[in-house]
C-alpha atoms as a PDB file:
ATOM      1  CA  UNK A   1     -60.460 -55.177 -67.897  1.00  0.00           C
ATOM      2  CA  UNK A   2     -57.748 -53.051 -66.161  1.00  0.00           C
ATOM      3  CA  UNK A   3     -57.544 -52.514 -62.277  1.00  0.00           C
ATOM      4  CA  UNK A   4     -54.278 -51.978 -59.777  1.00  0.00           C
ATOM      5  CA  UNK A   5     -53.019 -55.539 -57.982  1.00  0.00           C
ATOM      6  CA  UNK A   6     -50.578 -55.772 -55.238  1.00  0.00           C
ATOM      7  CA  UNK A   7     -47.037 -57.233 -56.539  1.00  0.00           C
ATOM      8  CA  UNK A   8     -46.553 -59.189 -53.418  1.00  0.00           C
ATOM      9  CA  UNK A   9     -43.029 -60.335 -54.477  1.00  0.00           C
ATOM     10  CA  UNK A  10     -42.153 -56.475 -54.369  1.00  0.00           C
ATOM     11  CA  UNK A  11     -44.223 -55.571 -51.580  1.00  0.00           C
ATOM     12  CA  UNK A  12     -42.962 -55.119 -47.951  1.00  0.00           C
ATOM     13  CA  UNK A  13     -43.933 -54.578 -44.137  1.00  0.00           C
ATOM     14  CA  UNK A  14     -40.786 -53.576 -42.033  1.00  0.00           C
ATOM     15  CA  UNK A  15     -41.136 -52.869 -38.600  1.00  0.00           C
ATOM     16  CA  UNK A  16     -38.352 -51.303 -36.298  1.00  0.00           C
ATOM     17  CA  UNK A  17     -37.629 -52.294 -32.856  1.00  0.00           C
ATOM     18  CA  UNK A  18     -35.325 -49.354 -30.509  1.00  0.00           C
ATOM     19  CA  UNK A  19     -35.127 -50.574 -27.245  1.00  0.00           C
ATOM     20  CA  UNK A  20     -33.335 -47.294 -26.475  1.00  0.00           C
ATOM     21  CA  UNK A  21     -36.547 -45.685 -27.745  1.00  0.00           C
ATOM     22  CA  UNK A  22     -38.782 -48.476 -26.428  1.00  0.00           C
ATOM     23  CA  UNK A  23     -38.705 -50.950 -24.218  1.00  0.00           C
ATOM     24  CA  UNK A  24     -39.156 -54.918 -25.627  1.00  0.00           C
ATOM     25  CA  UNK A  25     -42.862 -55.854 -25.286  1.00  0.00           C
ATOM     26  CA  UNK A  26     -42.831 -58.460 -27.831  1.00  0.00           C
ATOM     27  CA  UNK A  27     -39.215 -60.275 -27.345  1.00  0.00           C
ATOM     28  CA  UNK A  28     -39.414 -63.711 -25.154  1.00  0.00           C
ATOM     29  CA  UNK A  29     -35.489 -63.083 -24.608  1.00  0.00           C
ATOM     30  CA  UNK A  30     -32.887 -61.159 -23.805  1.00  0.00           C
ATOM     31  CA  UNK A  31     -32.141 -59.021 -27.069  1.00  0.00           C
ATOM     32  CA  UNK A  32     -28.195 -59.101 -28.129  1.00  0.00           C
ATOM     33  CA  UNK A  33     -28.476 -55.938 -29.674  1.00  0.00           C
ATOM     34  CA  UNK A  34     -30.814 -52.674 -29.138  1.00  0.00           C
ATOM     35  CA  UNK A  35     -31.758 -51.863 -32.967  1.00  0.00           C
ATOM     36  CA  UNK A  36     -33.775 -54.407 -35.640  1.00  0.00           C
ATOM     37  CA  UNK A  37     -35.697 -53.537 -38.697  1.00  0.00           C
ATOM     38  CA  UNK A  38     -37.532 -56.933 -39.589  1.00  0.00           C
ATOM     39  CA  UNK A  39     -38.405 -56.678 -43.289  1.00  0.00           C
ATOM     40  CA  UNK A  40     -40.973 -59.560 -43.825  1.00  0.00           C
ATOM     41  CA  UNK A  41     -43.025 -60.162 -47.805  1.00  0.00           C
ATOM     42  CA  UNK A  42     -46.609 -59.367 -47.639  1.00  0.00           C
ATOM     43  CA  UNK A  43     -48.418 -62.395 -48.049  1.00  0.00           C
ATOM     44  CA  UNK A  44     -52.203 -60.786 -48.532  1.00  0.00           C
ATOM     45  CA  UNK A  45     -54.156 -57.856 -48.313  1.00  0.00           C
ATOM     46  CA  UNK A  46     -57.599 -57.159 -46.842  1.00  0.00           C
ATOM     47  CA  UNK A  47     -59.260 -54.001 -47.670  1.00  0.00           C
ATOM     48  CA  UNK A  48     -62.680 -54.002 -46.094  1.00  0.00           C
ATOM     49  CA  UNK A  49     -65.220 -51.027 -46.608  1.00  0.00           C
ATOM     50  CA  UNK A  50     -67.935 -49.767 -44.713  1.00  0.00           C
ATOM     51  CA  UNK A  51     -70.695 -49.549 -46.630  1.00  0.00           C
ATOM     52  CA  UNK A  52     -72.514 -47.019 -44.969  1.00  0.00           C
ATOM     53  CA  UNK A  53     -69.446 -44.199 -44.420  1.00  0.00           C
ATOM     54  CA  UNK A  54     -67.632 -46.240 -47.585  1.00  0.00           C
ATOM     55  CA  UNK A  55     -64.587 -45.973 -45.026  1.00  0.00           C
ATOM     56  CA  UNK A  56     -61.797 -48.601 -45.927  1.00  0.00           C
ATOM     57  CA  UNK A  57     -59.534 -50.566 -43.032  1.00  0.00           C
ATOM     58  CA  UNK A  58     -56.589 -51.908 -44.727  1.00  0.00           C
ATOM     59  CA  UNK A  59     -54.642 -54.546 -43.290  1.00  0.00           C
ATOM     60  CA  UNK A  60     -51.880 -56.757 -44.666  1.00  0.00           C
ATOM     61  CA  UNK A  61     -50.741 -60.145 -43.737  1.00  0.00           C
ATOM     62  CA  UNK A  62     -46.659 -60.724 -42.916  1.00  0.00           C
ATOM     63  CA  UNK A  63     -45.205 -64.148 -44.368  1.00  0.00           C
ATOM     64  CA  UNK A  64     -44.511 -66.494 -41.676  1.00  0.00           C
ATOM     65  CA  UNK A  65     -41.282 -66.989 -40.127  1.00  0.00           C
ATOM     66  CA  UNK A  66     -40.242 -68.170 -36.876  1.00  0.00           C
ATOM     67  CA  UNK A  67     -39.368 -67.105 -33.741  1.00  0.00           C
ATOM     68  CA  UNK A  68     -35.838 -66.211 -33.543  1.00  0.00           C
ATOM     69  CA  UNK A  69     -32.624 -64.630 -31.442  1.00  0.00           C
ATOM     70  CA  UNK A  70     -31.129 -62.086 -34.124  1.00  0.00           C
ATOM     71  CA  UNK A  71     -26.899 -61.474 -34.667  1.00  0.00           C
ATOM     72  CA  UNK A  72     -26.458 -64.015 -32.326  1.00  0.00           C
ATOM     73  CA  UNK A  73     -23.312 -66.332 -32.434  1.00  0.00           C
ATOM     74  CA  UNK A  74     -25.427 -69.912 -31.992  1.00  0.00           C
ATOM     75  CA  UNK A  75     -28.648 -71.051 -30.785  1.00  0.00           C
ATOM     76  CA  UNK A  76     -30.761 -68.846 -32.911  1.00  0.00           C
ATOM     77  CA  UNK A  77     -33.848 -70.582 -32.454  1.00  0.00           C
ATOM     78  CA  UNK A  78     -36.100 -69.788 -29.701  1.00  0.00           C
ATOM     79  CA  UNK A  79     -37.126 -72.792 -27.444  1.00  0.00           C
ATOM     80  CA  UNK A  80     -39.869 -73.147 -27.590  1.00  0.00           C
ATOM     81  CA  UNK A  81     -40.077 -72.067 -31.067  1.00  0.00           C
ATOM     82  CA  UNK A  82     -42.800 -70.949 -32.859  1.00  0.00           C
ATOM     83  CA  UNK A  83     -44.460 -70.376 -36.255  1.00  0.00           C
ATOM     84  CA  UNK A  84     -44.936 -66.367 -36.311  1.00  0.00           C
ATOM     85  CA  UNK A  85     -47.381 -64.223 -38.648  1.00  0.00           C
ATOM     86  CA  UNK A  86     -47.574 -60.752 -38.170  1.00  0.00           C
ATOM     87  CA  UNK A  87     -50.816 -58.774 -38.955  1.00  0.00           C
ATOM     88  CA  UNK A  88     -50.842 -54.932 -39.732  1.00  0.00           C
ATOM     89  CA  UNK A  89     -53.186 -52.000 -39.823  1.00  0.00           C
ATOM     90  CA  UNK A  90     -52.628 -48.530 -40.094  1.00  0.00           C
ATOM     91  CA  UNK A  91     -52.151 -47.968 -36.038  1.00  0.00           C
ATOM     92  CA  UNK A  92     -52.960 -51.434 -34.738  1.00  0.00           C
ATOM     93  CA  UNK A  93     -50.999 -54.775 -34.604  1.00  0.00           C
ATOM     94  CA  UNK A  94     -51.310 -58.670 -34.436  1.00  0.00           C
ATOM     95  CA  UNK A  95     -48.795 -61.384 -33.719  1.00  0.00           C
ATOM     96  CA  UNK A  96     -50.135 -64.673 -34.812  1.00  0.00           C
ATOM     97  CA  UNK A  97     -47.792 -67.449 -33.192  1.00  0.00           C
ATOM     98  CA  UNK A  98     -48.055 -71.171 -33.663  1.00  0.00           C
ATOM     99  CA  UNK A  99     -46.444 -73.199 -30.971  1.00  0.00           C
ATOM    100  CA  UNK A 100     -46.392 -77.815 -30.820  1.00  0.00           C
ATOM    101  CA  UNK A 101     -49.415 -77.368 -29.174  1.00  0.00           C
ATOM    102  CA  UNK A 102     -52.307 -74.743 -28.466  1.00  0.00           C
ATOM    103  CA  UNK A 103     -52.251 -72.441 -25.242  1.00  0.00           C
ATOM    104  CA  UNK A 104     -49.020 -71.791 -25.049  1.00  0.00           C
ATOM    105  CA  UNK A 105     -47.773 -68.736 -23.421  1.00  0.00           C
ATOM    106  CA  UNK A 106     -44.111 -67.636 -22.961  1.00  0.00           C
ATOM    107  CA  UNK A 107     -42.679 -64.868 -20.639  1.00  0.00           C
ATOM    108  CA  UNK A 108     -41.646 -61.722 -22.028  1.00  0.00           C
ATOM    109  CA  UNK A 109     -38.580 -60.084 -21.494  1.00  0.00           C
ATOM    110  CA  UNK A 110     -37.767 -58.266 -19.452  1.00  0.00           C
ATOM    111  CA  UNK A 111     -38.778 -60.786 -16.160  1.00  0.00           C
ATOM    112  CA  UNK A 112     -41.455 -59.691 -14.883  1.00  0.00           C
ATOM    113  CA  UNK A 113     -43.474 -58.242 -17.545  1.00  0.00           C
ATOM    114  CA  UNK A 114     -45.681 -61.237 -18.193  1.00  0.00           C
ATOM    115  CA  UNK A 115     -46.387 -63.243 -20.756  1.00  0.00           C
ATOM    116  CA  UNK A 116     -47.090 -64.051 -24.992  1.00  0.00           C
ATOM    117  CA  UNK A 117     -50.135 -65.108 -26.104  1.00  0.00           C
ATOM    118  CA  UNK A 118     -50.656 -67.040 -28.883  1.00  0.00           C
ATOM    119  CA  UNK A 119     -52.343 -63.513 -30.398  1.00  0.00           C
ATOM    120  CA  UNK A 120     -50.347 -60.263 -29.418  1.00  0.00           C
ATOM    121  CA  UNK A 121     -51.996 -57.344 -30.041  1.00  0.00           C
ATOM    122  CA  UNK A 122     -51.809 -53.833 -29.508  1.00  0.00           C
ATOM    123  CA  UNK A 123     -51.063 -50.512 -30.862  1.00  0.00           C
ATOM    124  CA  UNK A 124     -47.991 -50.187 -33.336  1.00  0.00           C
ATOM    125  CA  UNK A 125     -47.179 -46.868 -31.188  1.00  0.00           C
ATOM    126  CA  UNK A 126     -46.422 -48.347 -27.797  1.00  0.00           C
ATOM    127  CA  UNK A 127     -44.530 -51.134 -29.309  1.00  0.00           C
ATOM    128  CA  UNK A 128     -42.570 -50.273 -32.174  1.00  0.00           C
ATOM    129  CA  UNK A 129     -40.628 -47.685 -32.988  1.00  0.00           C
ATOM    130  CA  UNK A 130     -41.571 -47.817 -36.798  1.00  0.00           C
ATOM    131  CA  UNK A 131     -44.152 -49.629 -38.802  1.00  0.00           C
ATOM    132  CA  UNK A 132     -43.284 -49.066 -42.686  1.00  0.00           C
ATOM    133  CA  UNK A 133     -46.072 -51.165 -45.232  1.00  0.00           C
ATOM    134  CA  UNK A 134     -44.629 -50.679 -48.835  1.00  0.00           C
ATOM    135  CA  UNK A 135     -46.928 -52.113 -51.369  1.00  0.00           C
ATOM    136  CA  UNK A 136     -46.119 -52.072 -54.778  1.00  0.00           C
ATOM    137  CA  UNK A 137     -48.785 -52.082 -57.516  1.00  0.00           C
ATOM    138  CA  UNK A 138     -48.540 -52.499 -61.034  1.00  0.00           C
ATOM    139  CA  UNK A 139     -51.660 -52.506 -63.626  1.00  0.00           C
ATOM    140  CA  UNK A 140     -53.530 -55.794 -63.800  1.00  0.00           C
ATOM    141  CA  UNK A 141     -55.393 -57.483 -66.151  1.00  0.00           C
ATOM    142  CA  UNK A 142     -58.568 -59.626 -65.126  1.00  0.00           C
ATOM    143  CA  UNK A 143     -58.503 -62.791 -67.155  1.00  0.00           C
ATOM    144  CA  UNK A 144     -62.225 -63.495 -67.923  1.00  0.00           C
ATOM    145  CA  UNK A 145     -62.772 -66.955 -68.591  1.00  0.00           C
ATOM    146  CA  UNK A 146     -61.783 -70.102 -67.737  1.00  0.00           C
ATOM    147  CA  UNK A 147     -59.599 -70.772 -71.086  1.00  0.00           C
ATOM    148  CA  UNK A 148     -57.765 -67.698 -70.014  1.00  0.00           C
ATOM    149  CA  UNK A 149     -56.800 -68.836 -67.053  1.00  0.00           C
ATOM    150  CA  UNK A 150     -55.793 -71.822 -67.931  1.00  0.00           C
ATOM    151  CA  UNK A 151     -53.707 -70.221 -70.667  1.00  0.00           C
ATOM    152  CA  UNK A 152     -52.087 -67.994 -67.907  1.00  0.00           C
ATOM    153  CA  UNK A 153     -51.221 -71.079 -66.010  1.00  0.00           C
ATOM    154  CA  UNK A 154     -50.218 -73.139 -68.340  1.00  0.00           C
ATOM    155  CA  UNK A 155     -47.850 -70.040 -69.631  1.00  0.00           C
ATOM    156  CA  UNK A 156     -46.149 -69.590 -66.243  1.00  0.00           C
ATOM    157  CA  UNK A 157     -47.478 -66.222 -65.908  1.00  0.00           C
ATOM    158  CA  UNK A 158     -47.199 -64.750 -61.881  1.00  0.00           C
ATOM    159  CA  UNK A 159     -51.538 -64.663 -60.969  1.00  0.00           C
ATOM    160  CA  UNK A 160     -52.688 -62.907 -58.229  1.00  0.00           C
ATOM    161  CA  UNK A 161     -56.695 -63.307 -57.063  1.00  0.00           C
ATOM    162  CA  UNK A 162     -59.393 -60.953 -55.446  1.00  0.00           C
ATOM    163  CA  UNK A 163     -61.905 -62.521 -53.435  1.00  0.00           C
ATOM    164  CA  UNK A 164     -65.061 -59.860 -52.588  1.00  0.00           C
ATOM    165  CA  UNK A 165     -67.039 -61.286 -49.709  1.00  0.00           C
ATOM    166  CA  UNK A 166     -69.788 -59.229 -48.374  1.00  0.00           C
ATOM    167  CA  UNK A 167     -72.523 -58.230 -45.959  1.00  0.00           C
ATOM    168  CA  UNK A 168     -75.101 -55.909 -44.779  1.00  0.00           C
ATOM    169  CA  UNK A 169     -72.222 -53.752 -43.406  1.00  0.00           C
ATOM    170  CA  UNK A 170     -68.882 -54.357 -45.095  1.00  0.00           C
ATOM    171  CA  UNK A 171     -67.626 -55.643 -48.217  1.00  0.00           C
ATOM    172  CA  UNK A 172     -64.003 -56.403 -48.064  1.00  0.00           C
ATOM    173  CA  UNK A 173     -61.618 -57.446 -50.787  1.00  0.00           C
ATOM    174  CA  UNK A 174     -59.213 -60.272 -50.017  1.00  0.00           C
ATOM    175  CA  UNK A 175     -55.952 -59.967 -52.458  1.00  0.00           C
ATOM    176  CA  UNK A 176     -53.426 -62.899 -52.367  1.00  0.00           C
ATOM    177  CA  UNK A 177     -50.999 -64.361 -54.790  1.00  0.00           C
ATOM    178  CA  UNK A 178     -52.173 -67.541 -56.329  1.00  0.00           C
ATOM    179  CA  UNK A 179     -48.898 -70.150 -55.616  1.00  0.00           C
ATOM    180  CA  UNK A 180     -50.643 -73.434 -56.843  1.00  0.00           C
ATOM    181  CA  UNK A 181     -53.088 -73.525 -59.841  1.00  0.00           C
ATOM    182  CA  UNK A 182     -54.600 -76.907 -61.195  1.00  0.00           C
ATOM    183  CA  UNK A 183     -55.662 -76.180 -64.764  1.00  0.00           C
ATOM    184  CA  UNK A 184     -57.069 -78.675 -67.175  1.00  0.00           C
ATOM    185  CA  UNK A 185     -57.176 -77.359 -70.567  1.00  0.00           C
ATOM    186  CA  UNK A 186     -59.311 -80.503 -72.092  1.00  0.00           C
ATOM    187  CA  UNK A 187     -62.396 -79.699 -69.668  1.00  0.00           C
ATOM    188  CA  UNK A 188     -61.873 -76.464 -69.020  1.00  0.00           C
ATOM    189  CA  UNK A 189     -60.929 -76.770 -65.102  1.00  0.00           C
ATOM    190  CA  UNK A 190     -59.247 -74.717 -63.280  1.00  0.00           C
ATOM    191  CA  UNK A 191     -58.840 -73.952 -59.810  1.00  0.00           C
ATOM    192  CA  UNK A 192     -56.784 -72.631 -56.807  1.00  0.00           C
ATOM    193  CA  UNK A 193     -54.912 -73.647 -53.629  1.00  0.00           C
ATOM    194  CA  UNK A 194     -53.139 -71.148 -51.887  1.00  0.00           C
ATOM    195  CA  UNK A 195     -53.058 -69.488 -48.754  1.00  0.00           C
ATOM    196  CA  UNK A 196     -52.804 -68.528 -46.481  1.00  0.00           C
ATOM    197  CA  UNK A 197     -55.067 -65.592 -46.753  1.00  0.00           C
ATOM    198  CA  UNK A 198     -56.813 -63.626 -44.699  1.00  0.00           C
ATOM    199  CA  UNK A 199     -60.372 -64.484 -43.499  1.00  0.00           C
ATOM    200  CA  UNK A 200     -62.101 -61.685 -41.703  1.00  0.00           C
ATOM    201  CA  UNK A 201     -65.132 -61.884 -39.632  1.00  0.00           C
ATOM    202  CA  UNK A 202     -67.598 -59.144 -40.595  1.00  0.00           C
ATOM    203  CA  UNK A 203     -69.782 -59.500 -37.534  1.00  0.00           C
ATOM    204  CA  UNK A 204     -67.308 -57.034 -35.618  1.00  0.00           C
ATOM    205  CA  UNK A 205     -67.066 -53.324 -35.334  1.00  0.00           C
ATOM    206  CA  UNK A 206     -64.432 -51.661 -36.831  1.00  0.00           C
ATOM    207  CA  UNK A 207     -62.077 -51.316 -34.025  1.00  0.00           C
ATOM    208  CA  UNK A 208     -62.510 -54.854 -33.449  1.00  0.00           C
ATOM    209  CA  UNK A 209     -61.510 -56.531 -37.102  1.00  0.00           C
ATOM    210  CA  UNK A 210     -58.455 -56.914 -36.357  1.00  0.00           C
ATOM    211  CA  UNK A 211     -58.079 -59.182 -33.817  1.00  0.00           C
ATOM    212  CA  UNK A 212     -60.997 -61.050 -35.316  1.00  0.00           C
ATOM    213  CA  UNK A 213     -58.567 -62.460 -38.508  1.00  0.00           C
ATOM    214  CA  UNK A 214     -57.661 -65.949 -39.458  1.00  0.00           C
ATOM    215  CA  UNK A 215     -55.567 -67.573 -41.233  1.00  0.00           C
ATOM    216  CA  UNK A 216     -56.889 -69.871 -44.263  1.00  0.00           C
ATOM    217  CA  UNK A 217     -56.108 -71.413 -47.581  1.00  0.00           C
ATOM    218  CA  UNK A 218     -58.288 -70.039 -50.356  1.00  0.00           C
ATOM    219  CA  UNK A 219     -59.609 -72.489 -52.894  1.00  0.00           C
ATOM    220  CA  UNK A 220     -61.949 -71.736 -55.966  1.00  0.00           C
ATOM    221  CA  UNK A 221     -62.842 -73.016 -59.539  1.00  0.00           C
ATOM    222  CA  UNK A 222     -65.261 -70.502 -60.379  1.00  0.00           C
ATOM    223  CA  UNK A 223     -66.451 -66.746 -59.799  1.00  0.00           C
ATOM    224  CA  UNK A 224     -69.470 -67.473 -57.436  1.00  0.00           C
ATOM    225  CA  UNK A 225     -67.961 -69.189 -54.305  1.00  0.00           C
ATOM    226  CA  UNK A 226     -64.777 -70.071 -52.297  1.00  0.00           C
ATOM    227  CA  UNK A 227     -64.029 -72.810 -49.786  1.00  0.00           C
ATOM    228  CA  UNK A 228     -61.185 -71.767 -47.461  1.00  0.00           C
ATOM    229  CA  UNK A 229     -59.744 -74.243 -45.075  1.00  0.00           C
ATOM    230  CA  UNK A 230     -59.600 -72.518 -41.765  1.00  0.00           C
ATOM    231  CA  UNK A 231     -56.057 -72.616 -38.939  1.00  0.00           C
ATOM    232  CA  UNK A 232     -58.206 -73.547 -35.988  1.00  0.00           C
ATOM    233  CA  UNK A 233     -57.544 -75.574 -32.667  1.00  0.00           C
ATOM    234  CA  UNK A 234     -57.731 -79.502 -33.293  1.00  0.00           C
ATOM    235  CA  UNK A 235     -57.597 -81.888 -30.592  1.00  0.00           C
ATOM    236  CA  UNK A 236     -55.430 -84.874 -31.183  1.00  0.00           C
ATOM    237  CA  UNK A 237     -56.050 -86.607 -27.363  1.00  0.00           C
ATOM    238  CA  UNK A 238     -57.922 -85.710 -24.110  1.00  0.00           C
ATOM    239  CA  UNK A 239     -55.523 -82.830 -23.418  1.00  0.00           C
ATOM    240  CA  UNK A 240     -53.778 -81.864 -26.345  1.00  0.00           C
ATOM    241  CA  UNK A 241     -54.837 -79.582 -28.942  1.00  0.00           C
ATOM    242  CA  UNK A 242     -52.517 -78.157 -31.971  1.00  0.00           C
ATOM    243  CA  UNK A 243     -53.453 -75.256 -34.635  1.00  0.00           C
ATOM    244  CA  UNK A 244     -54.381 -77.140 -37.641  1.00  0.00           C
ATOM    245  CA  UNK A 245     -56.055 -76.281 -40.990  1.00  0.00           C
ATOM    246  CA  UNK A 246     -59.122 -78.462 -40.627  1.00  0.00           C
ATOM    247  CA  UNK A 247     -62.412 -76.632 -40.722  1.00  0.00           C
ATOM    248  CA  UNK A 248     -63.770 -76.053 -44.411  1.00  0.00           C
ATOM    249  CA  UNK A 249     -65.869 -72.983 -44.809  1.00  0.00           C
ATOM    250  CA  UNK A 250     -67.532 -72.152 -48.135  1.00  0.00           C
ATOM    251  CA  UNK A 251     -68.811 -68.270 -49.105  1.00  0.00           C
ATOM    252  CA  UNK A 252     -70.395 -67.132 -51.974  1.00  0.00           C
ATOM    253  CA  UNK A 253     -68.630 -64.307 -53.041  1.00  0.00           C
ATOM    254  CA  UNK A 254     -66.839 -62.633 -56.417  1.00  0.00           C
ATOM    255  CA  UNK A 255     -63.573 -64.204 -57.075  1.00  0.00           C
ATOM    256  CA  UNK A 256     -61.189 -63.181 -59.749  1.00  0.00           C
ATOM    257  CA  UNK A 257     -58.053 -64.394 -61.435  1.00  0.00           C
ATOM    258  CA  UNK A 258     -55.842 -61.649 -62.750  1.00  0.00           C
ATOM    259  CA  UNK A 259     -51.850 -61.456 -64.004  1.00  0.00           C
ATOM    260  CA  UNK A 260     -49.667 -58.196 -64.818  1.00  0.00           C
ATOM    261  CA  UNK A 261     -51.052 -56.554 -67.750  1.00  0.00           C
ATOM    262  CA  UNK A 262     -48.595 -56.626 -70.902  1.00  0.00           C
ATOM    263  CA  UNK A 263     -47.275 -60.016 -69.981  1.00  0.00           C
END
């Protein structure tokens, strides 16, 4: 069976910061320069559908990186640094950051402007100059059964996976490159661990799925179900809490494994 799948390797968001156009709103520092374009690999994709308009919301997941100071001559890193995962829609923006500890909130820059959450969010047109998502598709094949799979693995062919999880309202199609695959070609096992992924919460309106995202790793041995392993707060003492992936969830859903057709 033939369908379209995202070649993440080849497949890009690039936003533009002007500060001659705009001023920062997402910058913790002083900027050396006025001008970035921030080309960051799209880790996942999450078309979800309304069922009742069949009206899709695309949104794509940015690989994580940290926070930085760019063209500078030393001290590059940003203190105090953090993991950073940016989240896209067509108009609408998320900045996921990940700091030593949960609740963490930095000032912006310029003084005075306030401060960071740990979830930016916002519209792409009162923040950047230019939001470019290049995706890059290429004809896919779905690999049926197990032995397939396995076959695939085992062969060092690139897989990519679809994960359909649905309700009353919206059915949305999680699409994510599968890095690590187990595959036992004496029992027939196979079975994913990769992330992270996108998990949406369908409970929301539309203008509101966004900012409901989180970030999980995907794991799955079969085409019925999916545990993902949630990035949620974890206490480690009486005051201290850190982002951790710690709290397994399990859907049933449609999974599928599928490589580049022709390969």
């Amino acid at each position: 069976m033939s369908v379209k799948v995202c070649r993440f390797s080849a497949s890009f968001v690039t936003f533009r910061l002007d500060f001659g156009r705009k001023p920062p709103a997402t910058v913790s520092h002083r900027p050396p320069y006025s001008l970035n374009n921030a080309r960051i690999q799209i880790e996942c994709r999450c078309v979800i559908s309304e069922k009742a308009t069949g009206t899709p919301h695309v949104f794509v997941l940015g690989a994580s990186c940290k926070t930085e100071r760019v063209g500078v001559d030393r001290d590059i890193w940003t203190n105090p640094n953090a993991d950073f995962a940016p989240i896209f829609s067509r108009d609408r923006f998320m900045n996921i950051k990940t700091f030593a500890r949960t609740g963490v909130e930095v000032e912006r820059y310029p003084p005075g402007s306030g401060t960071q959450s740990e979830r930016q969010s916002g519209r792409i047109e009162d923040v950047f100059d230019h939001v470019r998502v290049d995706i890059v598709e290429a004809d896919g094949e779905v690999l049926e059964t197990a032995s397939d799979i396995i076959r695939a693995t085992l062969d060092n062919q690139p897989l990519f996976a679809q994960t359909t999880i649905e309700n009353d309202r919206y059915s949305a199609v999680i699409e994510y490159p599968v890095k690590t695959m187990n595959a036992n070609e004496r029992d027939l096992i196979y079975q994913t661990d990769t992330g992270p992924v996108l998990l949406p919460d369908l409970s929301r309106a539309p203008d509101e799925l966004l900012t409901g995202f989180e970030l999980a790793f995907a794991a799955f041995n079969c085409p019925d179900w999916i545990e993902l392993l949630v990035r949620v707060p974890q206490e480690i003492s009486e005051k201290i809490s850190v982002y951790h992936y710690s709290r397994s969830t399990r859907y049933d859903c449609r999974n599928r494994v599928l490589r580049i057709a022709g390969v």
